[in-house]
PDB file of N, CA and C in Angstrom:
ATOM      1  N   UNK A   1       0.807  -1.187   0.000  1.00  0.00           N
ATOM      2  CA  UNK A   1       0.000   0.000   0.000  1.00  0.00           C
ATOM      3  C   UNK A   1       0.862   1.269   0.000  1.00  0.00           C
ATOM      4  N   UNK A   2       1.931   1.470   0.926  1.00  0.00           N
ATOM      5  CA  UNK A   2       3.003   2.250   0.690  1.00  0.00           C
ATOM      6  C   UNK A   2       3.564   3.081  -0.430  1.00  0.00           C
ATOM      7  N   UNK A   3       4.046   1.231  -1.334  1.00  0.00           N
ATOM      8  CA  UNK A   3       4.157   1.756  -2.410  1.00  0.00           C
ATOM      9  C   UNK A   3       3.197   2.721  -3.572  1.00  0.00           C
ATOM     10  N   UNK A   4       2.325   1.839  -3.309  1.00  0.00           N
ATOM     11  CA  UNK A   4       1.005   3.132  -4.613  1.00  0.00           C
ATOM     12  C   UNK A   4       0.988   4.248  -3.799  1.00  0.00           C
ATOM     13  N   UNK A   5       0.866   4.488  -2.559  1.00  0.00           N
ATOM     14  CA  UNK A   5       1.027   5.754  -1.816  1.00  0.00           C
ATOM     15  C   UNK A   5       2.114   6.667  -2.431  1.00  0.00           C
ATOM     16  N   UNK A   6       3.373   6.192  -2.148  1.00  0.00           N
ATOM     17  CA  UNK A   6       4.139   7.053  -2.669  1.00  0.00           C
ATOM     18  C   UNK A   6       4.241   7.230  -4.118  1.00  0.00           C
ATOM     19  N   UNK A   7       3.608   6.649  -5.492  1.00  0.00           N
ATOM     20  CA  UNK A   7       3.923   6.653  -6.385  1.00  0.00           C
ATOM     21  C   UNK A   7       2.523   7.450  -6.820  1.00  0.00           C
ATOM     22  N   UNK A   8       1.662   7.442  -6.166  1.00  0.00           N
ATOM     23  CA  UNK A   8       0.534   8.492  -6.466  1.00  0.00           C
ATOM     24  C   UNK A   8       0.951  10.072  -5.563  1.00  0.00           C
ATOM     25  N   UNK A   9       1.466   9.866  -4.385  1.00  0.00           N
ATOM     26  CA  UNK A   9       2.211  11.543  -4.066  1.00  0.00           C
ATOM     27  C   UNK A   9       2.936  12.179  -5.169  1.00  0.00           C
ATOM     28  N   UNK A  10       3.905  11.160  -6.006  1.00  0.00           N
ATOM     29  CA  UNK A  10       4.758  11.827  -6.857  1.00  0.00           C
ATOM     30  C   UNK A  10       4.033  12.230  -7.903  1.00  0.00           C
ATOM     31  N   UNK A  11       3.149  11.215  -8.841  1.00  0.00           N
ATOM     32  CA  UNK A  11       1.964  11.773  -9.990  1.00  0.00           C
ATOM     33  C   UNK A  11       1.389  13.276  -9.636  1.00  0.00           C
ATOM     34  N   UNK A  12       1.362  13.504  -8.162  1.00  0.00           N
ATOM     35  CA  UNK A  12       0.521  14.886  -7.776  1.00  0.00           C
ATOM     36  C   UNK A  12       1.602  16.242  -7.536  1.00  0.00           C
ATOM     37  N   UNK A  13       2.547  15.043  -7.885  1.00  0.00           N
ATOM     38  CA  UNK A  13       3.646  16.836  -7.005  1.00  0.00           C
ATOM     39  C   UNK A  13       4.313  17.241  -8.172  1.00  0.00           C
ATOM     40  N   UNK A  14       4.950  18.885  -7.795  1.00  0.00           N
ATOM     41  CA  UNK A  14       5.644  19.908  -9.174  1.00  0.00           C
ATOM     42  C   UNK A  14       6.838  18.649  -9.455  1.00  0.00           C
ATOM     43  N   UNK A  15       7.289  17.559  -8.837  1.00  0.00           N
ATOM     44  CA  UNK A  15       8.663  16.839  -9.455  1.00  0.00           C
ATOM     45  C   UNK A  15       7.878  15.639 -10.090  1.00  0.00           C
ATOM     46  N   UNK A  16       6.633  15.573 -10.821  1.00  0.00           N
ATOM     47  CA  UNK A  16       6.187  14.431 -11.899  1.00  0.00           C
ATOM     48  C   UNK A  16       6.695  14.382 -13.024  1.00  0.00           C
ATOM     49  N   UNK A  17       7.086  15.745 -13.537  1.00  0.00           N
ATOM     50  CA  UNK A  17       7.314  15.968 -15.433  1.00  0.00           C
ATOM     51  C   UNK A  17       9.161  15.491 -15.019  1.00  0.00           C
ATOM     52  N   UNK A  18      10.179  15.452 -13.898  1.00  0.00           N
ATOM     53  CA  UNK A  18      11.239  14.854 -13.710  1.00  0.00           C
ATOM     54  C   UNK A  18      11.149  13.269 -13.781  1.00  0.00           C
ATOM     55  N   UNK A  19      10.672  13.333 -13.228  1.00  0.00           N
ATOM     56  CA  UNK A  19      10.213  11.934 -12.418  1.00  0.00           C
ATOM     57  C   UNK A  19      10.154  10.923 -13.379  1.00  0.00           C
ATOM     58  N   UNK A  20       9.109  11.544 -14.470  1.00  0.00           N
ATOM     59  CA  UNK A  20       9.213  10.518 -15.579  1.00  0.00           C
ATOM     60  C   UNK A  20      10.374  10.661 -16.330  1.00  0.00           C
ATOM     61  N   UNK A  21      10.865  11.428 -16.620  1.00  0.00           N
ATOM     62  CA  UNK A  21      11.407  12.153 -17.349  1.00  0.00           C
ATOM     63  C   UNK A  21      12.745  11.033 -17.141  1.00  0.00           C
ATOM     64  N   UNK A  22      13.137  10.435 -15.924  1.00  0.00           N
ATOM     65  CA  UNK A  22      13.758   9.847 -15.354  1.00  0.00           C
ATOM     66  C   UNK A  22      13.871   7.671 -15.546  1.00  0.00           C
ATOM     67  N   UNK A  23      12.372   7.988 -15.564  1.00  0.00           N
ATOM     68  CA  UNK A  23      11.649   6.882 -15.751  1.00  0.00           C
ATOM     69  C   UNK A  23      12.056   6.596 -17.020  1.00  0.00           C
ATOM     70  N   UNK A  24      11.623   7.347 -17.715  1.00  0.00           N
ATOM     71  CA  UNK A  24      11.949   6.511 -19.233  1.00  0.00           C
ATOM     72  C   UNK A  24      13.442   6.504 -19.892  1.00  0.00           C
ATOM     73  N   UNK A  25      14.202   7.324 -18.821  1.00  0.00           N
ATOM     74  CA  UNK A  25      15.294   6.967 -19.245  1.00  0.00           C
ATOM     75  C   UNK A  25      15.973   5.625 -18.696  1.00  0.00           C
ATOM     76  N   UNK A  26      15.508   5.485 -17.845  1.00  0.00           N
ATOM     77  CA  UNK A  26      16.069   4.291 -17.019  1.00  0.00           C
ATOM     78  C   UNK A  26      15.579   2.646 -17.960  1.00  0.00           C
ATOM     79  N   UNK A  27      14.021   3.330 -18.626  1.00  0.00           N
ATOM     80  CA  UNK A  27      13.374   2.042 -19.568  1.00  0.00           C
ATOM     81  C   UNK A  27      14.184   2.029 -20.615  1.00  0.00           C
ATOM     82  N   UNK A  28      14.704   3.254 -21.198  1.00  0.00           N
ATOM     83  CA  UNK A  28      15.623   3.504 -22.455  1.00  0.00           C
ATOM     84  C   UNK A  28      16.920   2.680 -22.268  1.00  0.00           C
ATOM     85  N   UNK A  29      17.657   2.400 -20.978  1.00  0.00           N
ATOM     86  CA  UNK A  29      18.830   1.941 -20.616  1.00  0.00           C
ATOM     87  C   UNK A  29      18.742   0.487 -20.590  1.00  0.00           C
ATOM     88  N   UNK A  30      17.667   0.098 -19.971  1.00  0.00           N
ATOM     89  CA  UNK A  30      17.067  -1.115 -19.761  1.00  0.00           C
ATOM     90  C   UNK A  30      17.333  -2.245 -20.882  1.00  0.00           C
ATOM     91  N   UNK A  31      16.384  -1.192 -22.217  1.00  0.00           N
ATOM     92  CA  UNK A  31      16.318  -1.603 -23.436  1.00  0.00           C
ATOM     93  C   UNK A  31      17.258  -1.619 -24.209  1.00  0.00           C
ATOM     94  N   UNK A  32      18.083  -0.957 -24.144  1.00  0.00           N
ATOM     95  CA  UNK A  32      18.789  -0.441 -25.219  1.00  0.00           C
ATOM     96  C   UNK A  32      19.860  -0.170 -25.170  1.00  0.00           C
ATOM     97  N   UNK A  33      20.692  -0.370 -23.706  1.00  0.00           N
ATOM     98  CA  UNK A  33      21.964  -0.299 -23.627  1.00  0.00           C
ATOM     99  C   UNK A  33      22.060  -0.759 -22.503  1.00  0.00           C
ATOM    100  N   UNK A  34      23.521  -2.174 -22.710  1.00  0.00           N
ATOM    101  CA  UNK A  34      23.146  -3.369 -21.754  1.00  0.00           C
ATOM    102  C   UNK A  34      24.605  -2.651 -21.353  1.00  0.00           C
ATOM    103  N   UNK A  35      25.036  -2.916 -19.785  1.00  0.00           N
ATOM    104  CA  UNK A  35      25.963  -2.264 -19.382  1.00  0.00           C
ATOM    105  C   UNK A  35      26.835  -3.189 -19.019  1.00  0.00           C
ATOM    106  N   UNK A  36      26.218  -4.407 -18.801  1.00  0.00           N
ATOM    107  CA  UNK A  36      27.005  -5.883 -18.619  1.00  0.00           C
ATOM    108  C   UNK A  36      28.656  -5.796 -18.506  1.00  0.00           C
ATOM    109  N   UNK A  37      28.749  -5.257 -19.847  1.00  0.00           N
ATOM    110  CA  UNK A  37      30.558  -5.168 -20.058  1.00  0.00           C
ATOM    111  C   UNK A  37      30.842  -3.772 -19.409  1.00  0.00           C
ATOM    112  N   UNK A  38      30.190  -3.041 -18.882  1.00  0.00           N
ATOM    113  CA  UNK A  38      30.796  -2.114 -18.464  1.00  0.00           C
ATOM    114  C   UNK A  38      30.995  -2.249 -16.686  1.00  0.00           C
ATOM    115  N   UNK A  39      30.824  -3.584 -16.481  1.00  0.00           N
ATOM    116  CA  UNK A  39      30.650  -3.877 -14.574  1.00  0.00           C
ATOM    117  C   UNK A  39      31.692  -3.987 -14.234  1.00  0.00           C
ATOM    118  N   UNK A  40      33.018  -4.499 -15.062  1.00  0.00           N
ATOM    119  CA  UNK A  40      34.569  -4.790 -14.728  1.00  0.00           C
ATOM    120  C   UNK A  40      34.605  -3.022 -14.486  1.00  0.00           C
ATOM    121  N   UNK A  41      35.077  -2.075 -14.821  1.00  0.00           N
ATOM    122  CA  UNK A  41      35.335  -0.827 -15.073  1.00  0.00           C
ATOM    123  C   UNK A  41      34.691   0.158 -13.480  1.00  0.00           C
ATOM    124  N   UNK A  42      33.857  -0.660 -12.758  1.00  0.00           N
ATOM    125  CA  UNK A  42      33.900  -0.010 -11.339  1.00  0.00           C
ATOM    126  C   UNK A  42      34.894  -0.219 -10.644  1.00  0.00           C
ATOM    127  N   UNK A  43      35.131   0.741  -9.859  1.00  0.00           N
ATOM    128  CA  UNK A  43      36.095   0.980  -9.165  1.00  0.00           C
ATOM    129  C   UNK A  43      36.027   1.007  -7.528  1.00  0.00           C
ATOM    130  N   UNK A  44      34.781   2.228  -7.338  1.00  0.00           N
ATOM    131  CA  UNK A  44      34.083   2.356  -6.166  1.00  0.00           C
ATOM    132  C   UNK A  44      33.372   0.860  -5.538  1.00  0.00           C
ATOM    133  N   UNK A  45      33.294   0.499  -3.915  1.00  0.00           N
ATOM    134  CA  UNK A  45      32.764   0.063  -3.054  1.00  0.00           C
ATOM    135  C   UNK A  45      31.308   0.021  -3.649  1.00  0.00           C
ATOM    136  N   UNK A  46      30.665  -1.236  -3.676  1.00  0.00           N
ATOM    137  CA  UNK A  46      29.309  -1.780  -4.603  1.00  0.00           C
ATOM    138  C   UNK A  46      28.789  -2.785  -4.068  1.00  0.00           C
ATOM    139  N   UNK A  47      27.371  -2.206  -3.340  1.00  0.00           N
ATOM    140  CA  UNK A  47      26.680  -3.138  -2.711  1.00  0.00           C
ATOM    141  C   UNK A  47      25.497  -3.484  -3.729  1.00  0.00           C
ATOM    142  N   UNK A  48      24.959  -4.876  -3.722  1.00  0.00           N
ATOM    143  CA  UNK A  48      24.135  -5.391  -4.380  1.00  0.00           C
ATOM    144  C   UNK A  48      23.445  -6.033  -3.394  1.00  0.00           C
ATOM    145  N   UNK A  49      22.162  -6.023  -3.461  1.00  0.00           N
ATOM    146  CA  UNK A  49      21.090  -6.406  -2.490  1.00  0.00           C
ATOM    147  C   UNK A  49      20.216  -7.129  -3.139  1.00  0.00           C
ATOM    148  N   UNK A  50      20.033  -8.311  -3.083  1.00  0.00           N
ATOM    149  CA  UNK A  50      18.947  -8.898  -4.180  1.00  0.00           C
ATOM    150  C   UNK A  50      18.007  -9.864  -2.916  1.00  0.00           C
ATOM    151  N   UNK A  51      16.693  -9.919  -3.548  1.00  0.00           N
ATOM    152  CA  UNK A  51      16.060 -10.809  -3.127  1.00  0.00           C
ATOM    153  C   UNK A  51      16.254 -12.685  -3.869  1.00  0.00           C
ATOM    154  N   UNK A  52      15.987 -13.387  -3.188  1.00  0.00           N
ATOM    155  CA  UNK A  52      16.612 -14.899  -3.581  1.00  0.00           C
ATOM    156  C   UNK A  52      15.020 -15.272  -4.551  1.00  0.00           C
ATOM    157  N   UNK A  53      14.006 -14.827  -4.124  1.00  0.00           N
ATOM    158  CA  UNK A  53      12.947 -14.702  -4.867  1.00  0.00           C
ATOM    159  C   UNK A  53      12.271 -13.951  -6.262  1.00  0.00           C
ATOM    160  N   UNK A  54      13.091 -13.024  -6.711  1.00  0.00           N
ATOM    161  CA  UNK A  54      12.940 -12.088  -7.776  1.00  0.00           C
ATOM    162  C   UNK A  54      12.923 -12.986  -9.233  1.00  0.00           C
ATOM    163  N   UNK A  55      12.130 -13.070 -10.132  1.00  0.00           N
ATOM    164  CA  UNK A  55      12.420 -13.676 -11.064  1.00  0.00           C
ATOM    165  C   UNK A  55      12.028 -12.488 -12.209  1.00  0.00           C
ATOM    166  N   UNK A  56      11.965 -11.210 -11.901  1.00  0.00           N
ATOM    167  CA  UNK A  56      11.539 -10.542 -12.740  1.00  0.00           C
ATOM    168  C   UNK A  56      12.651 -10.208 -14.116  1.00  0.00           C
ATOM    169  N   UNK A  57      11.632 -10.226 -15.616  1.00  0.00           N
ATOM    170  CA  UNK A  57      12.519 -10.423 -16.434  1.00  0.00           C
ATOM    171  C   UNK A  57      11.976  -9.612 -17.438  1.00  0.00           C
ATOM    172  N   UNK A  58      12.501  -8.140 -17.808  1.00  0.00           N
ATOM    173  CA  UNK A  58      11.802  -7.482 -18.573  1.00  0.00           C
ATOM    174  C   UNK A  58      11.756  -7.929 -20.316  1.00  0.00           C
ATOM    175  N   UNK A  59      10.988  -8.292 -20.850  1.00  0.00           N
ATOM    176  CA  UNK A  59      11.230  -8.705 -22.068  1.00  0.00           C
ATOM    177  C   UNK A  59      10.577 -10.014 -22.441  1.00  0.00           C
ATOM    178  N   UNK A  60      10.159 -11.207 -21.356  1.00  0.00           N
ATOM    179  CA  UNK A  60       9.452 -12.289 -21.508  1.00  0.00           C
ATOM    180  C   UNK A  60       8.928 -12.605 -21.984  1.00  0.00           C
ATOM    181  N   UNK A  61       7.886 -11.869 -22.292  1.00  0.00           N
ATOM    182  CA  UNK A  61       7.074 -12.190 -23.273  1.00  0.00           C
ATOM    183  C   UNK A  61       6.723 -11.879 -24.600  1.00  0.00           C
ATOM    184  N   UNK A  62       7.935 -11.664 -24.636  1.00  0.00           N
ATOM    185  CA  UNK A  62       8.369 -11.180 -26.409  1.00  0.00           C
ATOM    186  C   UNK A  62       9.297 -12.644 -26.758  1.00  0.00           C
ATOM    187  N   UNK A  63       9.437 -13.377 -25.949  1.00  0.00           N
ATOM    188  CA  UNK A  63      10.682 -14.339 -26.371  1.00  0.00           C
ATOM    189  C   UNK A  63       9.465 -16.186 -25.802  1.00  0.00           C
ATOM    190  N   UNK A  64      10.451 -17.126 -26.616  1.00  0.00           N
ATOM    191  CA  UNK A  64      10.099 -18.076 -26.647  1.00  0.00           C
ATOM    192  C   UNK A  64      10.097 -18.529 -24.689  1.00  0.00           C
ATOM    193  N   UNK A  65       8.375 -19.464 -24.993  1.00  0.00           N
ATOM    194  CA  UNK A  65       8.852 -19.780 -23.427  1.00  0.00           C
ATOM    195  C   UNK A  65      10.269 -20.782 -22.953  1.00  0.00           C
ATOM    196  N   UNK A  66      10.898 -21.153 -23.974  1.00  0.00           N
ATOM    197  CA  UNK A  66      12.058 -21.989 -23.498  1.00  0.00           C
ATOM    198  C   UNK A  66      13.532 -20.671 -23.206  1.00  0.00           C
ATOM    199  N   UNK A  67      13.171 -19.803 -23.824  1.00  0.00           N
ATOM    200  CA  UNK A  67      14.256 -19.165 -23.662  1.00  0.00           C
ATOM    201  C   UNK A  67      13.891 -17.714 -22.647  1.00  0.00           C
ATOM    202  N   UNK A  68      12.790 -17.764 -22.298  1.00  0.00           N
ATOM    203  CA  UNK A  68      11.850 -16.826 -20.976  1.00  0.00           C
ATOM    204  C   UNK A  68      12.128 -17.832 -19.799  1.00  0.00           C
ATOM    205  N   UNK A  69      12.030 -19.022 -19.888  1.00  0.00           N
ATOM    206  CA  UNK A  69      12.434 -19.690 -18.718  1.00  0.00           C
ATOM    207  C   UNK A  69      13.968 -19.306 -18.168  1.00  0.00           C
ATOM    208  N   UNK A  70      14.597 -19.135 -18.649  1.00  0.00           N
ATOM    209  CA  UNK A  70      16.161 -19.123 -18.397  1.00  0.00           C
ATOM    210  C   UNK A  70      16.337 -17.145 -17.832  1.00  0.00           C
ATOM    211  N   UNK A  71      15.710 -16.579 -17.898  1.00  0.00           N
ATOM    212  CA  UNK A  71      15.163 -14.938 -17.794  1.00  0.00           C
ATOM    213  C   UNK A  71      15.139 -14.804 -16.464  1.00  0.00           C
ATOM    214  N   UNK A  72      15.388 -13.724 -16.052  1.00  0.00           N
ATOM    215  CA  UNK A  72      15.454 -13.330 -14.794  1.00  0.00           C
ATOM    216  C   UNK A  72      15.364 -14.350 -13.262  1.00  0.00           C
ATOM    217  N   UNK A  73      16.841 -15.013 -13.212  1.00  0.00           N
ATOM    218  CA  UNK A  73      17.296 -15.491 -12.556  1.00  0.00           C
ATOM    219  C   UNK A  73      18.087 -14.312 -11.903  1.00  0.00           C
ATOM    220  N   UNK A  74      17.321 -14.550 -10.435  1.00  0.00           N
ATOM    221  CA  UNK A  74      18.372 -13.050  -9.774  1.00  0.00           C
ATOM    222  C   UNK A  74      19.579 -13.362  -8.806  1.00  0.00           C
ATOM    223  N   UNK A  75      19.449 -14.551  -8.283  1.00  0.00           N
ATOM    224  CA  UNK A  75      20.276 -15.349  -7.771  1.00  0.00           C
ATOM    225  C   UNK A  75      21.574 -15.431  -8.914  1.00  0.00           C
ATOM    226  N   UNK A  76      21.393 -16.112  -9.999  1.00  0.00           N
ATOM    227  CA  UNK A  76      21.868 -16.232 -10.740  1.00  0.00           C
ATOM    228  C   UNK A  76      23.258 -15.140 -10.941  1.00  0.00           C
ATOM    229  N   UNK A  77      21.979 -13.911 -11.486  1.00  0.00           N
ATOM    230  CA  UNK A  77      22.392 -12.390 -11.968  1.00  0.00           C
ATOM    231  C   UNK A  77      23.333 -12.222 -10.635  1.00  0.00           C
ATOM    232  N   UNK A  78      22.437 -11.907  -9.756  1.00  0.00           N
ATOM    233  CA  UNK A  78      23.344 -10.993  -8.761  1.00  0.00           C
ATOM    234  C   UNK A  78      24.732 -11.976  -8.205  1.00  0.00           C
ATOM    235  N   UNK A  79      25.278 -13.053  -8.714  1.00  0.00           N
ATOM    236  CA  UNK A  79      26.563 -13.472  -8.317  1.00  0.00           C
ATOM    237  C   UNK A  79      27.425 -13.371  -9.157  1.00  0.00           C
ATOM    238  N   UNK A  80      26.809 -13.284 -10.566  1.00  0.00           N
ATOM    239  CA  UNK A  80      27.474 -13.022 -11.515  1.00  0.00           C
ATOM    240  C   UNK A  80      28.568 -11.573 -11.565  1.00  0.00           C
ATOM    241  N   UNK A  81      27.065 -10.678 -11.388  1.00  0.00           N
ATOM    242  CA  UNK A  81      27.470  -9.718 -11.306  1.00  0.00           C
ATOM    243  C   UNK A  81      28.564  -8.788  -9.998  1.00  0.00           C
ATOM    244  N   UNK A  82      28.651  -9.764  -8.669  1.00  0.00           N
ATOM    245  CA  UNK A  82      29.182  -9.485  -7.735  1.00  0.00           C
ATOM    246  C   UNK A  82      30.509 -10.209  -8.428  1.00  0.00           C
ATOM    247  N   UNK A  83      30.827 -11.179  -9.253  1.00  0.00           N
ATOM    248  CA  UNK A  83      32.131 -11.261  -9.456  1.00  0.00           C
ATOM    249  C   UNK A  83      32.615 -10.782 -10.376  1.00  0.00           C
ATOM    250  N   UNK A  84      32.011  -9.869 -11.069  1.00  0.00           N
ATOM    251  CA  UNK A  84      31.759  -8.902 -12.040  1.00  0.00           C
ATOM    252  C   UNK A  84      32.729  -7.573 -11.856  1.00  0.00           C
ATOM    253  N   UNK A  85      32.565  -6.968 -10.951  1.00  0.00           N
ATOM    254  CA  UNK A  85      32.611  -5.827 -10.363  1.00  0.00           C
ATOM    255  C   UNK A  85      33.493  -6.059  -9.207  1.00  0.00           C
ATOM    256  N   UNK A  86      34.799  -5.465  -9.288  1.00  0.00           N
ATOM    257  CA  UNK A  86      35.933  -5.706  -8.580  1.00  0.00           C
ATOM    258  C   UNK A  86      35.772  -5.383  -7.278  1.00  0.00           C
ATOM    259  N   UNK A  87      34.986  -4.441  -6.905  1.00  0.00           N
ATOM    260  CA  UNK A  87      34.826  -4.455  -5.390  1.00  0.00           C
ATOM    261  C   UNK A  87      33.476  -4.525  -4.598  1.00  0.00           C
ATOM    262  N   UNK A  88      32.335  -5.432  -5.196  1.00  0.00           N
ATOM    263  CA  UNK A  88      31.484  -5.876  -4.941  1.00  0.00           C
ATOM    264  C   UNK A  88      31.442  -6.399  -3.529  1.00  0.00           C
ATOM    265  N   UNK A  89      30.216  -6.185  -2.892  1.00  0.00           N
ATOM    266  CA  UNK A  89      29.299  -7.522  -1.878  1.00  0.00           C
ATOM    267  C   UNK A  89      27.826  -7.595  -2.254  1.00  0.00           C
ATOM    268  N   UNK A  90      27.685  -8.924  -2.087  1.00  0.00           N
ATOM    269  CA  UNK A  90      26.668  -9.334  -2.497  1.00  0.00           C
ATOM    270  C   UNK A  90      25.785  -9.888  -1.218  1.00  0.00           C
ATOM    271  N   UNK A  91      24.346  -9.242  -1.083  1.00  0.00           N
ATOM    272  CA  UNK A  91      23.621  -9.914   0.007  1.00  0.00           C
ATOM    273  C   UNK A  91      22.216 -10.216  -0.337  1.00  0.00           C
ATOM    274  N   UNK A  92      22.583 -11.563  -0.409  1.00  0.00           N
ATOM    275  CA  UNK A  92      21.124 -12.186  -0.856  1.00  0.00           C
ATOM    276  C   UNK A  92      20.286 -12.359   0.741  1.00  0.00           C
ATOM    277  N   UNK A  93      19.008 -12.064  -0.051  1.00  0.00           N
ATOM    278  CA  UNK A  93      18.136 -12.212   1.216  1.00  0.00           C
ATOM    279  C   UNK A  93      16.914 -13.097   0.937  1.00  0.00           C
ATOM    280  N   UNK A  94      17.129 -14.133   1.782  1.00  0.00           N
ATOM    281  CA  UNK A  94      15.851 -15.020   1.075  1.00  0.00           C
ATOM    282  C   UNK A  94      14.441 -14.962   1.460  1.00  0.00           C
ATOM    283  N   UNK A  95      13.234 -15.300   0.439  1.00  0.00           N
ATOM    284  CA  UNK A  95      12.076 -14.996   0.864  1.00  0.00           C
ATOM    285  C   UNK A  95      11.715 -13.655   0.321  1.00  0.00           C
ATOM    286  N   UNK A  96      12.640 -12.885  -0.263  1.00  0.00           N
ATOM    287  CA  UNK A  96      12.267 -11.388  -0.817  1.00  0.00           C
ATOM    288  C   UNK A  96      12.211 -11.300  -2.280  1.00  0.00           C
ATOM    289  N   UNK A  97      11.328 -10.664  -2.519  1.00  0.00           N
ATOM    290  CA  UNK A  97      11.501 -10.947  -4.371  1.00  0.00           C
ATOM    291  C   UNK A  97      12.099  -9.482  -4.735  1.00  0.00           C
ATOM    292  N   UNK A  98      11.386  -8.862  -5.639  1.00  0.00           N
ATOM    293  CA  UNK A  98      12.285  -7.587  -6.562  1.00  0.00           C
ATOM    294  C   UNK A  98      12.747  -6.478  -6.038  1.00  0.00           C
ATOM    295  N   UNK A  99      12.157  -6.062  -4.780  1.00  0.00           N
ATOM    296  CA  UNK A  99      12.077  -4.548  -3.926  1.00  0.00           C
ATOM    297  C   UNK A  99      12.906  -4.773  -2.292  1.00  0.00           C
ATOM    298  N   UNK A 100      13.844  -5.697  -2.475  1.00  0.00           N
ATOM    299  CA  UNK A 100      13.811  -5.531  -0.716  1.00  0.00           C
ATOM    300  C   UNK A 100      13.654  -4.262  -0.028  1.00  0.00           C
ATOM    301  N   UNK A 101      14.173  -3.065  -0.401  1.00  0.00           N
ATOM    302  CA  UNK A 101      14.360  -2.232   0.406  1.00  0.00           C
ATOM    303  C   UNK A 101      12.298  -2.007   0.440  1.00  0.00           C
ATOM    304  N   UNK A 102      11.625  -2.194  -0.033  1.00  0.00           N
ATOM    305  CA  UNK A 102      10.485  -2.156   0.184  1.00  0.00           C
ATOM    306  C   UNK A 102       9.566  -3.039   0.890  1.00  0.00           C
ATOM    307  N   UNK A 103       9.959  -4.719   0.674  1.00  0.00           N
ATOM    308  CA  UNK A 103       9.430  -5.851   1.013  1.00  0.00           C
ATOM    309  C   UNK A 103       9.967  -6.183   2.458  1.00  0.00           C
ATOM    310  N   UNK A 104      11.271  -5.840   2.649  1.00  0.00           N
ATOM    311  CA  UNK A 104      11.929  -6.108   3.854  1.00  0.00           C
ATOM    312  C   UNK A 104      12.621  -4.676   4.143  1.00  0.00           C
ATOM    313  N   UNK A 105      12.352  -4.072   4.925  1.00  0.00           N
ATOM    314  CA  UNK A 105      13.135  -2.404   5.176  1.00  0.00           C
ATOM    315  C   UNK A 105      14.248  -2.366   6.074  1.00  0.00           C
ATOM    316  N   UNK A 106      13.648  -2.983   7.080  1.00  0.00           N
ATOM    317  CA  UNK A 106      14.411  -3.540   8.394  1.00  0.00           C
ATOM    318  C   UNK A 106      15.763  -4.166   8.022  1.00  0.00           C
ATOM    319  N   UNK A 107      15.002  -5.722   6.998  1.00  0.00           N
ATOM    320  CA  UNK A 107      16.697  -5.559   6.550  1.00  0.00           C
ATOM    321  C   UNK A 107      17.581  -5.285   6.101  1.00  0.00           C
ATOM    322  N   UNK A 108      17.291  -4.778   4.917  1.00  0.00           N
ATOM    323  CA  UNK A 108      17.757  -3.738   3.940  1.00  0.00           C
ATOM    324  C   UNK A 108      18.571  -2.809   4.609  1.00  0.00           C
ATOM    325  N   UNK A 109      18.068  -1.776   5.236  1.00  0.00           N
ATOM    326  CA  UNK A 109      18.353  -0.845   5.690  1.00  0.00           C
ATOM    327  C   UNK A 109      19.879  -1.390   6.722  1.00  0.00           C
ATOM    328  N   UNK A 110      19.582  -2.326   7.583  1.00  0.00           N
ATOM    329  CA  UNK A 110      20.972  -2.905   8.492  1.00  0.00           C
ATOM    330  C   UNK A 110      21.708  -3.228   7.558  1.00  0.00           C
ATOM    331  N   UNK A 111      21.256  -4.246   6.065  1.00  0.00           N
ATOM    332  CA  UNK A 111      22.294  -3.975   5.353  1.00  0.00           C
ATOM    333  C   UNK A 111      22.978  -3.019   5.104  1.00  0.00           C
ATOM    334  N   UNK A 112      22.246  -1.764   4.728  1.00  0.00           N
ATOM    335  CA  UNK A 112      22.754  -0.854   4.104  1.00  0.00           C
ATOM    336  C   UNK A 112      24.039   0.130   4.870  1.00  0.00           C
ATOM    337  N   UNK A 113      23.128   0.531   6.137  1.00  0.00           N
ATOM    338  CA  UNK A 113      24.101   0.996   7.074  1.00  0.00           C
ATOM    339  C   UNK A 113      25.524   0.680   7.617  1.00  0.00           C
ATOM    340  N   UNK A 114      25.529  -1.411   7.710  1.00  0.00           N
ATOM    341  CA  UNK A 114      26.647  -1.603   7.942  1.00  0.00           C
ATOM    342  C   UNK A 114      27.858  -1.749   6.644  1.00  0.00           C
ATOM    343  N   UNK A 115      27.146  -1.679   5.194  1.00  0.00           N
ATOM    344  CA  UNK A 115      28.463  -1.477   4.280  1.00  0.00           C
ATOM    345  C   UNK A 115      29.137  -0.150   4.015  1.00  0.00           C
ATOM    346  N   UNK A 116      27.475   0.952   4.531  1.00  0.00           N
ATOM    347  CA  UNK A 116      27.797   2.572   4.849  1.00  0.00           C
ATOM    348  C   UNK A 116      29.373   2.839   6.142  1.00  0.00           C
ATOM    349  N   UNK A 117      29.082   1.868   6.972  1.00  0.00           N
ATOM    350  CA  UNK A 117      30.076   1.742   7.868  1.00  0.00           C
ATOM    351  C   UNK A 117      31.426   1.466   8.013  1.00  0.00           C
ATOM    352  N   UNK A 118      31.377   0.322   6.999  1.00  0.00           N
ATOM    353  CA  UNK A 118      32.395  -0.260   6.854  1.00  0.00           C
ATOM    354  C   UNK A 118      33.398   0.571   6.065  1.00  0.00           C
TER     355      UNK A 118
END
């Protein structure tokens, strides 16, 4: 409920015409420019937070179900990508699917603070 809460405050406030503005660039990136090869090339401290439950896979249903099956593995993704990225941690949290910092806050957030810490 939260969530539509806050995503209907933003539809109503002077920062909507950003907001999207933001949005579709992020769909534009999504689509259209895969950054994959660009994950070696971090440098900076990189936390990745994934839920062990997320199977979300933008594009699915444009593609065969044998090759949509193999699609948004986040488990998968997010280890990949933690050995990806030279100074990665990776914290899977199980039982959470696409949003932890939304689905689980509590933990998220202790995550967050103690790599802020570290």
């Amino acid at each position: 409920m939260l969530f539509v809460q806050i995503r209907d405050r933003i539809a109503m406030s002077a920062e909507y015409p950003r907001w999207t503005r933001a949005m579709a660039r992020t769909w534009q990136t999504i689509y259209r420019e895969p950054i994959r090869y660009e994950l070696p090339v971090l440098t900076q401290p990189t936390l990745l937070v994934i839920g062990l439950e997320d199977r979300i896979a933008l594009g699915r249903a444009y593609v065969s179900s044998k090759i949509g099956q193999t699609m948004g593995n986040f488990p998968e993704l997010g280890r990949f990508t933690a050995k990806t990225i030279p100074n990665a941690k990776l914290v899977e949290l199980p039982g959470i699917g696409h949003i932890p910092h939304h689905e689980a806050p509590e933990q998220f957030e202790k995550v967050l603070l103690e790599f802020l810490g570290s």
